[in-house]
PDB file of N, CA and C in Angstrom:
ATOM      1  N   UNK A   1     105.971 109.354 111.759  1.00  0.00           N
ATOM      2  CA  UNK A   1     106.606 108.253 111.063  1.00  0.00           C
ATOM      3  C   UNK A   1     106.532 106.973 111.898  1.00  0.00           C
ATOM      4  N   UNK A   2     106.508 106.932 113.211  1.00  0.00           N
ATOM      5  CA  UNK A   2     106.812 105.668 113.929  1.00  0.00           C
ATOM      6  C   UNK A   2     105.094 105.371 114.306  1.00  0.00           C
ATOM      7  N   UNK A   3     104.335 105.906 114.146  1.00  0.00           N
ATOM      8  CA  UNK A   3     102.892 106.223 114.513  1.00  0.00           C
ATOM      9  C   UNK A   3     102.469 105.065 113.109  1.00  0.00           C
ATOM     10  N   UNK A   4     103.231 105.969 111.704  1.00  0.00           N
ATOM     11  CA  UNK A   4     102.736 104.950 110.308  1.00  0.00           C
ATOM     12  C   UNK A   4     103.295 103.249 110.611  1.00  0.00           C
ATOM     13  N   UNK A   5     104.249 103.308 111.218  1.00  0.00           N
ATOM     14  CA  UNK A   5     104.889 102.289 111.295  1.00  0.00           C
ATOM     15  C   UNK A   5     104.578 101.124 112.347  1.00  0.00           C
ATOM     16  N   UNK A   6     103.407 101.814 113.258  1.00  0.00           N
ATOM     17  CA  UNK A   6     102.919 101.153 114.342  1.00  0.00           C
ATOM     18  C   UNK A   6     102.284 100.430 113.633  1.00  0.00           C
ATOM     19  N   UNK A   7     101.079 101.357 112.698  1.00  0.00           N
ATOM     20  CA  UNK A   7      99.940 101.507 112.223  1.00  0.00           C
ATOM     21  C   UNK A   7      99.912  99.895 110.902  1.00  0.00           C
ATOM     22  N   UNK A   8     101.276  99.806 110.540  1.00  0.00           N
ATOM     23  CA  UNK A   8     101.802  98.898 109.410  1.00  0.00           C
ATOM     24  C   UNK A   8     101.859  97.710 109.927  1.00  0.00           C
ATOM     25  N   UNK A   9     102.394  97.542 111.186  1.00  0.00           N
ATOM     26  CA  UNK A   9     103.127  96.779 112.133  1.00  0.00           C
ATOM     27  C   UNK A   9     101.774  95.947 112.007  1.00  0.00           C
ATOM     28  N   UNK A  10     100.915  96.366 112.883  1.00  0.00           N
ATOM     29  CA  UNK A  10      99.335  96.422 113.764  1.00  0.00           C
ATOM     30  C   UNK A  10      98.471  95.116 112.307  1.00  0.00           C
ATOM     31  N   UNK A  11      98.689  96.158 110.921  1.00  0.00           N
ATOM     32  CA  UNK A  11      97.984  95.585 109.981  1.00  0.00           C
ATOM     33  C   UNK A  11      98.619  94.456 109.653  1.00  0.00           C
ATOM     34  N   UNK A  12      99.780  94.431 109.576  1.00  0.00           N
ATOM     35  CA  UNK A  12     100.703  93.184 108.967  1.00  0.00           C
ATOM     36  C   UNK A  12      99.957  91.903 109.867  1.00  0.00           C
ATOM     37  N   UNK A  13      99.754  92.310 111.594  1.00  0.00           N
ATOM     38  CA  UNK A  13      99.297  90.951 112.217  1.00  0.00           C
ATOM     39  C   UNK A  13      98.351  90.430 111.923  1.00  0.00           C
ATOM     40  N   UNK A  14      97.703  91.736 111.684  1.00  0.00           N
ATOM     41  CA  UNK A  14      96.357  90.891 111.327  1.00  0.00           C
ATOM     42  C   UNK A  14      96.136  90.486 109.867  1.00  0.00           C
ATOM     43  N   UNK A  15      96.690  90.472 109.214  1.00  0.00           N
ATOM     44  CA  UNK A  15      96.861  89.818 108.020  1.00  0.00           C
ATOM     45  C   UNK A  15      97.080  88.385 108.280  1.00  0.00           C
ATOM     46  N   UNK A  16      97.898  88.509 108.986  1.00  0.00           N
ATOM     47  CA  UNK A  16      98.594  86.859 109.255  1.00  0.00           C
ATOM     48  C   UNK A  16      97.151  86.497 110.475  1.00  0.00           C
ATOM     49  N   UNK A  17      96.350  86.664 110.934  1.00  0.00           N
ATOM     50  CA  UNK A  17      95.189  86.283 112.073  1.00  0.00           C
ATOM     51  C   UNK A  17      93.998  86.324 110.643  1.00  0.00           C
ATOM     52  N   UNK A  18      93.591  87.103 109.851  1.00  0.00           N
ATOM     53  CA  UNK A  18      93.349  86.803 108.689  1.00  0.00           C
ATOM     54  C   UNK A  18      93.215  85.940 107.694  1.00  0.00           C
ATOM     55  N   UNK A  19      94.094  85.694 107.073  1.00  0.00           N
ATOM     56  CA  UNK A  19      94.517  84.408 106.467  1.00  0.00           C
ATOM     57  C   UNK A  19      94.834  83.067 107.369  1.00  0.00           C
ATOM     58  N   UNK A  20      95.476  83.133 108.121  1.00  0.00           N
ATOM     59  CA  UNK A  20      95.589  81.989 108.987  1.00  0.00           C
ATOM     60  C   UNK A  20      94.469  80.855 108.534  1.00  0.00           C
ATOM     61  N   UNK A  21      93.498  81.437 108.944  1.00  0.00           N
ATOM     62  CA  UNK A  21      91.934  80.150 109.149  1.00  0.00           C
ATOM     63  C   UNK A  21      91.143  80.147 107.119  1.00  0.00           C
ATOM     64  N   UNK A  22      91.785  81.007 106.564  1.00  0.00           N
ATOM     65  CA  UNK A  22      91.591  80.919 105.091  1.00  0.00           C
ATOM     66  C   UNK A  22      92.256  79.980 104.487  1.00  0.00           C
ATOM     67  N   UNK A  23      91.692  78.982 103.400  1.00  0.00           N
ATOM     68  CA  UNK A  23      92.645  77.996 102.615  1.00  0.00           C
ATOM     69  C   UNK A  23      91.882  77.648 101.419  1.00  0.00           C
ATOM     70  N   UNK A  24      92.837  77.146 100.616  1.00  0.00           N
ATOM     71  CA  UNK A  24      92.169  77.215  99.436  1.00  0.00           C
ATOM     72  C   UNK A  24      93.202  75.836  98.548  1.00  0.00           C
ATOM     73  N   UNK A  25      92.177  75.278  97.740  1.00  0.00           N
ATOM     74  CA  UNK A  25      92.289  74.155  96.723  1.00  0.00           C
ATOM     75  C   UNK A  25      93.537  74.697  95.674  1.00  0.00           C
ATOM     76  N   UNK A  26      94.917  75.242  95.947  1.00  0.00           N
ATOM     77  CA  UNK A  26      95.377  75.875  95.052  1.00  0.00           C
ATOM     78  C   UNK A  26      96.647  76.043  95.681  1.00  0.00           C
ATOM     79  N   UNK A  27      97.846  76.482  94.462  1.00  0.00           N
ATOM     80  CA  UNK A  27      98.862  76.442  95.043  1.00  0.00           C
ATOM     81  C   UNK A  27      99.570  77.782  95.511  1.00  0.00           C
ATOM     82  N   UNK A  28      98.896  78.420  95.095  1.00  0.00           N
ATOM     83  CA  UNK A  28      98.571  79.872  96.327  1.00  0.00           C
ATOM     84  C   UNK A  28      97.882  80.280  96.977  1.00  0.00           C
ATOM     85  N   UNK A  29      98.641  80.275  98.562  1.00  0.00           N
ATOM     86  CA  UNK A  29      97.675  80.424  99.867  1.00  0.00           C
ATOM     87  C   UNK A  29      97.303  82.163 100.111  1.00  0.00           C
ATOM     88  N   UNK A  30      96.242  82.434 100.795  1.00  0.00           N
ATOM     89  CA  UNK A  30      95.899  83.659 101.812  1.00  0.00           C
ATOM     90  C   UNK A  30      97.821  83.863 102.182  1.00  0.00           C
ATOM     91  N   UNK A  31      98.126  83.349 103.153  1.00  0.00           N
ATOM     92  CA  UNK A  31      99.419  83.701 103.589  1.00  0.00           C
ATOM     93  C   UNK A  31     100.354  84.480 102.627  1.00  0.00           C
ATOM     94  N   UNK A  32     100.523  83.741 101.153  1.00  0.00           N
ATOM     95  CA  UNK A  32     101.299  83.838 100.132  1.00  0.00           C
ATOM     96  C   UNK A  32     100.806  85.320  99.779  1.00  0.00           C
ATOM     97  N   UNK A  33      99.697  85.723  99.454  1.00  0.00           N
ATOM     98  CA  UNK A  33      99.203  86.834  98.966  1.00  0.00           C
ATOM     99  C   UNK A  33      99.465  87.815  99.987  1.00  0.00           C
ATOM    100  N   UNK A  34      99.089  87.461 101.390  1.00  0.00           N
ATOM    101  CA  UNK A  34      99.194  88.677 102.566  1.00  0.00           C
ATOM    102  C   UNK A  34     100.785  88.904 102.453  1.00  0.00           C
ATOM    103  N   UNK A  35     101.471  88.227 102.275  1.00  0.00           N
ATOM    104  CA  UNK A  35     103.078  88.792 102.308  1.00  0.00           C
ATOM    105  C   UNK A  35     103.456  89.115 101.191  1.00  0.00           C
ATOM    106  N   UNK A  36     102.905  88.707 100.060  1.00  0.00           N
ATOM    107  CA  UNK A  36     103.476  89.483  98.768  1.00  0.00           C
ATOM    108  C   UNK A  36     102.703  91.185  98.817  1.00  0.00           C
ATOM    109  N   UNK A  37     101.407  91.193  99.475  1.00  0.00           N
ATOM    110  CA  UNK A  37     100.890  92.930  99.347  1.00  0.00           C
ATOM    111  C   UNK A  37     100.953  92.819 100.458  1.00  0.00           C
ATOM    112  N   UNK A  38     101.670  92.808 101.472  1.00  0.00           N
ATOM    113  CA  UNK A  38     101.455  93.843 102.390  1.00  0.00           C
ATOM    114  C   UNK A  38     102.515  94.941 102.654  1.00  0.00           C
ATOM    115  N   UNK A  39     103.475  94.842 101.788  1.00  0.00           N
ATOM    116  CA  UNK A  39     104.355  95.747 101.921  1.00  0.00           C
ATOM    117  C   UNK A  39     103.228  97.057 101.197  1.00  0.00           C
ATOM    118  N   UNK A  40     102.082  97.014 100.193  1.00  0.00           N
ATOM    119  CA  UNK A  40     101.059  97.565  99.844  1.00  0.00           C
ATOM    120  C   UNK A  40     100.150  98.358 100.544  1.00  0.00           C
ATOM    121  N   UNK A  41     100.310  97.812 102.008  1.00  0.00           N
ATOM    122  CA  UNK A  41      99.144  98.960 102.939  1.00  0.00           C
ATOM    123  C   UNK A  41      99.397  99.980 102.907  1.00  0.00           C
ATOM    124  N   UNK A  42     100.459  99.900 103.327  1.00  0.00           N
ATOM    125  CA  UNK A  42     100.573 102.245 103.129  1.00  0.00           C
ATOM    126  C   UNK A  42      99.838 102.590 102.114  1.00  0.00           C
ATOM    127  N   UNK A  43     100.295 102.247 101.324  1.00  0.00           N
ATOM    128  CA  UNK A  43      99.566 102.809  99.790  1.00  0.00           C
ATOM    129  C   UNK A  43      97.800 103.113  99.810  1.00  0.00           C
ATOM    130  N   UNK A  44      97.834 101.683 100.270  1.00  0.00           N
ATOM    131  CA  UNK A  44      96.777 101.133 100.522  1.00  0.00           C
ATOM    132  C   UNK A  44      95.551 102.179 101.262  1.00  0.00           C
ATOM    133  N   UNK A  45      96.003 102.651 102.182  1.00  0.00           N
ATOM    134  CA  UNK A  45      95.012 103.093 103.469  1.00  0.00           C
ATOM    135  C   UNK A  45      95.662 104.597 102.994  1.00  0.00           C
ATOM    136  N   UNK A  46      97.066 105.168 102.888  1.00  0.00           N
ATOM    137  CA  UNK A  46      97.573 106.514 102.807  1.00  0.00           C
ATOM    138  C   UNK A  46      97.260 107.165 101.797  1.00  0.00           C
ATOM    139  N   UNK A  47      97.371 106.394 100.555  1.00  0.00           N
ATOM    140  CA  UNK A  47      97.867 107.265  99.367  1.00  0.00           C
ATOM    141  C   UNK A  47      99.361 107.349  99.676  1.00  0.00           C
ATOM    142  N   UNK A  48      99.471 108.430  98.470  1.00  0.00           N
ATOM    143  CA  UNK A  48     101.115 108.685  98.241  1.00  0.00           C
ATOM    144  C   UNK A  48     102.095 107.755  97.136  1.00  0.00           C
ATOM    145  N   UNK A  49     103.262 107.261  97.201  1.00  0.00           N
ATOM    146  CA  UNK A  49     103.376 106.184  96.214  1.00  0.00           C
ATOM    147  C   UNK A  49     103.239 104.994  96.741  1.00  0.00           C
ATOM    148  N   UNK A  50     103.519 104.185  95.275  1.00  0.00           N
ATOM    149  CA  UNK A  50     103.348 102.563  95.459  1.00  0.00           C
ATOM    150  C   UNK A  50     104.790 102.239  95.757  1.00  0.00           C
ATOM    151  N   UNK A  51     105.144 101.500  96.655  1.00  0.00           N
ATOM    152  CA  UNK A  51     106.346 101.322  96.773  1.00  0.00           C
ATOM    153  C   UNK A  51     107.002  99.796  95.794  1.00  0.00           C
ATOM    154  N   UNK A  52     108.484  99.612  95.657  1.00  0.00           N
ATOM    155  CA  UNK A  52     108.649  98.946  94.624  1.00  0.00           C
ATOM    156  C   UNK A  52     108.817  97.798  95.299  1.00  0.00           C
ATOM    157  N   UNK A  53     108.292  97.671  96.664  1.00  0.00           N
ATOM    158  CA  UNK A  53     108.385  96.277  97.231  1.00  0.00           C
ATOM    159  C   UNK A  53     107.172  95.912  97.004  1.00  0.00           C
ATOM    160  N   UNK A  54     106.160  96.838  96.901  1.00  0.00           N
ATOM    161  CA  UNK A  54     104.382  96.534  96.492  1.00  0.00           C
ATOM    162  C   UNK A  54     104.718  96.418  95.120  1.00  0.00           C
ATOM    163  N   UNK A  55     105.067  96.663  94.437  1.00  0.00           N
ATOM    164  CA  UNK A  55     104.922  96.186  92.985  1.00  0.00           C
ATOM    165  C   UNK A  55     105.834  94.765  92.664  1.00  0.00           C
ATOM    166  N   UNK A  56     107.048  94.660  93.491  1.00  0.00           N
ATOM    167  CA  UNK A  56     107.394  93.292  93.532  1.00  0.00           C
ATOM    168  C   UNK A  56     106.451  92.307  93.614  1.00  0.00           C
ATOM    169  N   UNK A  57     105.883  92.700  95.039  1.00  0.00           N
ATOM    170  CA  UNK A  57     105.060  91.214  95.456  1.00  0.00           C
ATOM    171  C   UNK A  57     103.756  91.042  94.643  1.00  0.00           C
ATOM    172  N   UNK A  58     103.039  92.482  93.757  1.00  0.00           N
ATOM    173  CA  UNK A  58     102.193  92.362  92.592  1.00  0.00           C
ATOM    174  C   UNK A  58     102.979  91.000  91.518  1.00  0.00           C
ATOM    175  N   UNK A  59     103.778  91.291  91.102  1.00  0.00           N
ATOM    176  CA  UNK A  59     104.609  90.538  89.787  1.00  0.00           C
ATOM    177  C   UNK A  59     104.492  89.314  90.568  1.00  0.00           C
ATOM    178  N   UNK A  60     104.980  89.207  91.640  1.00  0.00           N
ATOM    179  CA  UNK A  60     105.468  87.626  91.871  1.00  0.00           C
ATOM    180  C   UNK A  60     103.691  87.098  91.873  1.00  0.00           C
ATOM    181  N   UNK A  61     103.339  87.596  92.652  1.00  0.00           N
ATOM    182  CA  UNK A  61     101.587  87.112  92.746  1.00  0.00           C
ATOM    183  C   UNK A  61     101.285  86.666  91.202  1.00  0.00           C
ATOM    184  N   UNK A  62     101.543  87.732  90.418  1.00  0.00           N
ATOM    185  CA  UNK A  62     101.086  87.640  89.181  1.00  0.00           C
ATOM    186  C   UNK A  62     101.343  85.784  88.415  1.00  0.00           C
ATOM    187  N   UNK A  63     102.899  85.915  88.513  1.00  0.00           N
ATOM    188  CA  UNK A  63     103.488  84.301  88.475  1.00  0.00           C
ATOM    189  C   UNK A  63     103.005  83.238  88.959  1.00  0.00           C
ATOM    190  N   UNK A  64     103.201  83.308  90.484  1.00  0.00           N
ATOM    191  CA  UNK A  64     102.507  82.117  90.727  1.00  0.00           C
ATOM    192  C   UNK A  64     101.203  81.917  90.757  1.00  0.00           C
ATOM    193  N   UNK A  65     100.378  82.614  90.513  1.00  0.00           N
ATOM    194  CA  UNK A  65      98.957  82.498  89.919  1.00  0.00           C
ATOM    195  C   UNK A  65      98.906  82.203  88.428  1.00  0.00           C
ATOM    196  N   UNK A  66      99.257  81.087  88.121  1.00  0.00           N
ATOM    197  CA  UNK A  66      99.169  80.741  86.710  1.00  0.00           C
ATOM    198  C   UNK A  66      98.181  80.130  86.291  1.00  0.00           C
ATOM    199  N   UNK A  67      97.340  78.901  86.906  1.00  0.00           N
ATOM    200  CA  UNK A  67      96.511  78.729  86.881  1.00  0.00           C
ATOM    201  C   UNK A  67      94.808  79.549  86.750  1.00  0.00           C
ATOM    202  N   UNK A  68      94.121  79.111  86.004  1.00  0.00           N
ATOM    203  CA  UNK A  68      92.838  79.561  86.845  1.00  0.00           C
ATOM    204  C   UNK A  68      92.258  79.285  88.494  1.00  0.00           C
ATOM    205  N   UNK A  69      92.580  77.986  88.632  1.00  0.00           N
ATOM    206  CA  UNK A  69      92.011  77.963  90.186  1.00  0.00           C
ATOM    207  C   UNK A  69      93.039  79.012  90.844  1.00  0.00           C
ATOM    208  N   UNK A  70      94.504  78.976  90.603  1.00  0.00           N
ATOM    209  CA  UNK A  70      95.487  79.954  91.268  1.00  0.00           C
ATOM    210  C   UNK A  70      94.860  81.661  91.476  1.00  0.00           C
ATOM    211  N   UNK A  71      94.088  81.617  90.061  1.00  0.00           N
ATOM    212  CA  UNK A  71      93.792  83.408  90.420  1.00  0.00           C
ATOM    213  C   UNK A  71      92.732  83.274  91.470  1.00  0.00           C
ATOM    214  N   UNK A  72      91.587  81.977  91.126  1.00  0.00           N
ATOM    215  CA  UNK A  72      90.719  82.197  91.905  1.00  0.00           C
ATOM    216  C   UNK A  72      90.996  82.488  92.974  1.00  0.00           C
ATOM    217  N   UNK A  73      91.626  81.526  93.662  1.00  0.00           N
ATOM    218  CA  UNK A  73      92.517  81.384  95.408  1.00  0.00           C
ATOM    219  C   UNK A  73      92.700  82.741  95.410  1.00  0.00           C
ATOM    220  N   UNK A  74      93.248  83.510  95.093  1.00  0.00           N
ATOM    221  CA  UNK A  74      94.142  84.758  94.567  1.00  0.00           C
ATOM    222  C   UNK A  74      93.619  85.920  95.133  1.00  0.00           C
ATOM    223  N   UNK A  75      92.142  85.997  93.894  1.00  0.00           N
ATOM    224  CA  UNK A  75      91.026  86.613  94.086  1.00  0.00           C
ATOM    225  C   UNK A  75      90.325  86.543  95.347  1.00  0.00           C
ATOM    226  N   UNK A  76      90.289  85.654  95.962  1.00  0.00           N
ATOM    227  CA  UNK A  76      89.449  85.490  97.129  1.00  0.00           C
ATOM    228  C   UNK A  76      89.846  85.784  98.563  1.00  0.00           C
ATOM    229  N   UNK A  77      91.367  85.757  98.404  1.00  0.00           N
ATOM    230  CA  UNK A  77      92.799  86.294  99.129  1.00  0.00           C
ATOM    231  C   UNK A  77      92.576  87.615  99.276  1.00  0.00           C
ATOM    232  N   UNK A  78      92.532  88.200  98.016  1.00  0.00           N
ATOM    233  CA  UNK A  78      92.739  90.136  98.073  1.00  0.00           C
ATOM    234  C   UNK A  78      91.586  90.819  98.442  1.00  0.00           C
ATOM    235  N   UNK A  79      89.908  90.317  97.821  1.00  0.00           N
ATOM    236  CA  UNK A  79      88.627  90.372  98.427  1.00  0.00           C
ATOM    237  C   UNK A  79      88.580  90.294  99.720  1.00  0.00           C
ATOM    238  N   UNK A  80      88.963  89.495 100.424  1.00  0.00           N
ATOM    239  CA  UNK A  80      89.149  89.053 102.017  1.00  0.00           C
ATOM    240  C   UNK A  80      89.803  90.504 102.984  1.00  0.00           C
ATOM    241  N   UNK A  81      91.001  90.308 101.928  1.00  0.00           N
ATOM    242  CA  UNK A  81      92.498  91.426 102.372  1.00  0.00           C
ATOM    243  C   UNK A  81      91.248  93.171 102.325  1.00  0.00           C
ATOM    244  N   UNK A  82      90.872  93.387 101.439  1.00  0.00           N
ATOM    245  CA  UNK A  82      90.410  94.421 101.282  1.00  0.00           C
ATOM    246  C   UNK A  82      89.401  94.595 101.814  1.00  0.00           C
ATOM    247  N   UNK A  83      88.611  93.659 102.294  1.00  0.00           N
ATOM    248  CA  UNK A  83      87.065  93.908 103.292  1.00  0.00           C
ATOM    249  C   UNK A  83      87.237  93.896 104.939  1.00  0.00           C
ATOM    250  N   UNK A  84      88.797  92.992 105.283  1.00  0.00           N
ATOM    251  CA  UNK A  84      88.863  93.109 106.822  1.00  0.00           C
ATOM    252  C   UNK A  84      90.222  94.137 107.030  1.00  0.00           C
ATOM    253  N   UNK A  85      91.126  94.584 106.456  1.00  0.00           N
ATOM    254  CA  UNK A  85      91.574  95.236 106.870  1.00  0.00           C
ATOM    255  C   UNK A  85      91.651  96.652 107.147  1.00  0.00           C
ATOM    256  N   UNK A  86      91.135  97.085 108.135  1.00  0.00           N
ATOM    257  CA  UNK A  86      90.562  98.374 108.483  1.00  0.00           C
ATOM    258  C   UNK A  86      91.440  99.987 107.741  1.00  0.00           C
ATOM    259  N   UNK A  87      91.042 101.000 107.004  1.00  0.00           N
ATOM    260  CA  UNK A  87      91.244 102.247 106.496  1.00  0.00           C
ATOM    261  C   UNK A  87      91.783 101.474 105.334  1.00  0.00           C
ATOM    262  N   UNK A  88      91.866 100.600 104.681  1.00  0.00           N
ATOM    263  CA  UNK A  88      92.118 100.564 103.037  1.00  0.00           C
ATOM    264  C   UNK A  88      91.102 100.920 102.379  1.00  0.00           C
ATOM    265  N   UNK A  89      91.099 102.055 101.332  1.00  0.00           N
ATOM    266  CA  UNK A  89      90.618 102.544 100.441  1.00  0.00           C
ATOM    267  C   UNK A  89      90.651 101.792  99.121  1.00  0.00           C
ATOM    268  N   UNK A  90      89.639 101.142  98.900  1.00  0.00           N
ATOM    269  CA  UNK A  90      89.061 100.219  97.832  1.00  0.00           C
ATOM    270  C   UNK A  90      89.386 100.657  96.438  1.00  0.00           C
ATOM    271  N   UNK A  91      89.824 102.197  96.361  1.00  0.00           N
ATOM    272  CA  UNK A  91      90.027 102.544  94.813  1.00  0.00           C
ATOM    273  C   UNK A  91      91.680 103.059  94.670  1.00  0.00           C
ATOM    274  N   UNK A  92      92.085 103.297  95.679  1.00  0.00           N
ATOM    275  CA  UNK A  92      93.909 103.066  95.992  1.00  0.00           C
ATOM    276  C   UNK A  92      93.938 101.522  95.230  1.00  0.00           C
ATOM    277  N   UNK A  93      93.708 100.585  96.267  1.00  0.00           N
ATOM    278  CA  UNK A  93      93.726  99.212  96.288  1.00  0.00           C
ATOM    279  C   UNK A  93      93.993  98.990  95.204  1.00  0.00           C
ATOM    280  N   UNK A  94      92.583  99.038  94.160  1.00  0.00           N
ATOM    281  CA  UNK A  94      92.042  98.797  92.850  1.00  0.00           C
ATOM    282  C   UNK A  94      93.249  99.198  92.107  1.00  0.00           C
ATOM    283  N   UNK A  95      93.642 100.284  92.063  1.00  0.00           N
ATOM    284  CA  UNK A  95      94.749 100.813  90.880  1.00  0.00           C
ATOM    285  C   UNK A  95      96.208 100.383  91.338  1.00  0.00           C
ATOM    286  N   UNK A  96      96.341 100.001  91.842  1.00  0.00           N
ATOM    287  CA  UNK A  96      97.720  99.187  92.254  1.00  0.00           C
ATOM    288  C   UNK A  96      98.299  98.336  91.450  1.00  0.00           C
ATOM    289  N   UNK A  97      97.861  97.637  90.768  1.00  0.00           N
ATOM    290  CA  UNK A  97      98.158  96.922  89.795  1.00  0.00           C
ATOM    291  C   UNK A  97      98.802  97.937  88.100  1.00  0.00           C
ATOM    292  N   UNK A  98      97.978  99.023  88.357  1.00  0.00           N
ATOM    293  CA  UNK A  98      97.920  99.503  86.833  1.00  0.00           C
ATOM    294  C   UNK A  98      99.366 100.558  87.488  1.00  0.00           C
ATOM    295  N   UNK A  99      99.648 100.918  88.535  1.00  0.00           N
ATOM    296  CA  UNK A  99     100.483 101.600  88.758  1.00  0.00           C
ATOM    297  C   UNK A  99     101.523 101.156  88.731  1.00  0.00           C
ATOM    298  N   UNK A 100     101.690  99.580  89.287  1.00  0.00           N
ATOM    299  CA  UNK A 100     102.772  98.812  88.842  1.00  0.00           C
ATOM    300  C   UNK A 100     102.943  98.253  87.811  1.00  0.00           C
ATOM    301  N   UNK A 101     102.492  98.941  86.641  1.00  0.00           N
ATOM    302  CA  UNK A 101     102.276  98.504  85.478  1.00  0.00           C
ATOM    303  C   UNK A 101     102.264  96.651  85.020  1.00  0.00           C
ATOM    304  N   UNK A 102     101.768  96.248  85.767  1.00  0.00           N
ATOM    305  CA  UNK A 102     100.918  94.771  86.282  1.00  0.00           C
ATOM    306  C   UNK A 102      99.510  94.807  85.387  1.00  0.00           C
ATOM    307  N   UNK A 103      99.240  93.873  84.756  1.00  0.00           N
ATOM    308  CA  UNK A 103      97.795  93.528  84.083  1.00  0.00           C
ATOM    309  C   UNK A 103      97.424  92.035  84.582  1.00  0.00           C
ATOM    310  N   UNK A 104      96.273  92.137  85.764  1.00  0.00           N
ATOM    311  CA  UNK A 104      96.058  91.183  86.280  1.00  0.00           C
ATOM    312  C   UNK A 104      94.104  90.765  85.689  1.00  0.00           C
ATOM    313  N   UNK A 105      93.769  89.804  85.617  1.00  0.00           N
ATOM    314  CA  UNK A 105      92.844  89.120  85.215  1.00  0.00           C
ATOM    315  C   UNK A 105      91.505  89.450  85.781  1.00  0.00           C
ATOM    316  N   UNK A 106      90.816  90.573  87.191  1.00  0.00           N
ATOM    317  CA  UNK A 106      89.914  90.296  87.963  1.00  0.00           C
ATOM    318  C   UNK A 106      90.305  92.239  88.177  1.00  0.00           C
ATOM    319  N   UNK A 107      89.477  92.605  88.480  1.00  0.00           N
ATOM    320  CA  UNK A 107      89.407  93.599  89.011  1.00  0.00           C
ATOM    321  C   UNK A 107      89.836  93.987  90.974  1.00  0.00           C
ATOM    322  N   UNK A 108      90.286  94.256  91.568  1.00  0.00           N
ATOM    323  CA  UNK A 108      90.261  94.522  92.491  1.00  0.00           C
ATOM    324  C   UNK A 108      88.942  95.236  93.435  1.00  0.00           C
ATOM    325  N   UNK A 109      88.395  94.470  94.212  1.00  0.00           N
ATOM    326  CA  UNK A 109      87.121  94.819  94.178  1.00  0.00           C
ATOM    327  C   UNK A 109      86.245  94.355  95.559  1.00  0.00           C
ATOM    328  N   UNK A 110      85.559  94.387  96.380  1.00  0.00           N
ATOM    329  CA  UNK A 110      84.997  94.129  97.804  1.00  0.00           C
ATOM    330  C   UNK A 110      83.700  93.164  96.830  1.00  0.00           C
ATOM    331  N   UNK A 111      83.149  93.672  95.838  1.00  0.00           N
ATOM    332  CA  UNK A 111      82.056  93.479  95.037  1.00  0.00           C
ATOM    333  C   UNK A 111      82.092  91.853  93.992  1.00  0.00           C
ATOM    334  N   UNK A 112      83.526  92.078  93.796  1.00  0.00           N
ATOM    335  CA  UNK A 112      83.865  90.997  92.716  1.00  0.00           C
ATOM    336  C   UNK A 112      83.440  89.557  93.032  1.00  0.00           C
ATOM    337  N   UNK A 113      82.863  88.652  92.171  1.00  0.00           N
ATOM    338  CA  UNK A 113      82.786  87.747  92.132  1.00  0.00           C
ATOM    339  C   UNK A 113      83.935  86.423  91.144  1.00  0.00           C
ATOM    340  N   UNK A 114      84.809  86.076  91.963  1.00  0.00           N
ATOM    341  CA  UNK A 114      85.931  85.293  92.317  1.00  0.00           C
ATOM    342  C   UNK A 114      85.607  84.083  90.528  1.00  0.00           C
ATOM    343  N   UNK A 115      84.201  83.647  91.162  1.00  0.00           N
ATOM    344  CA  UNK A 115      83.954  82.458  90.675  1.00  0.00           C
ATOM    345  C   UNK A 115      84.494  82.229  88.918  1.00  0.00           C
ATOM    346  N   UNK A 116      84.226  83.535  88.643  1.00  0.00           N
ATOM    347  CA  UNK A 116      84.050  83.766  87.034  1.00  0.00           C
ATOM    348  C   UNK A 116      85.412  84.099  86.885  1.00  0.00           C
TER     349      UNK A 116
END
């Protein structure tokens, strides 16, 4: 348990070393997204459940991404999140949304293209 919790700790920083140097034309930042999912890594990298602080920060994401440029930013946030942070499993990731019964606009995806 304190090993998962290192392991959470460890990812959370680098989320924030991550996003840091990321920015975007929009009124949701890298930062904004890394703290609304990162209560999400466990899930993320473990399996097991989604916790209801990961499905919080899904909903709120969901909100303040109202815009189109907002999802874009958004999109390009979680793409980022999911290609540098080391043992997340891309198809955990992906269904996170549908587990928090969340319907978001873009697929969750390493592959996705943002633009569209």
């Amino acid at each position: 348990m304190a090993n998962m919790r290192i392991s959470q700790a460890l990812s959370m920083g680098m989320l924030a070393i991550i996003f840091a140097g990321i920015t975007a034309e929009s009124s949701v930042t890298c930062a904004d997204v890394g703290t609304k999912l990162g209560s999400c890594l466990g899930y993320a990298q473990n399996g097991g459940t989604v916790s209801g602080a990961c499905c919080g920060g899904v909903k709120e994401l969901k909100t303040e991404a109202a815009t189109a440029e907002d999802r874009r930013a958004a999109c390009e946030c979680i793409k980022t999140f999911v290609q540098k942070i080391p043992g997340i499993k891309q198809d955990l990731m992906a269904g996170i949304p549908d587990k928090c019964g969340v319907s978001i606009s873009f697929p969750i995806s390493i592959s996705i293209d943002c633009s569209k």
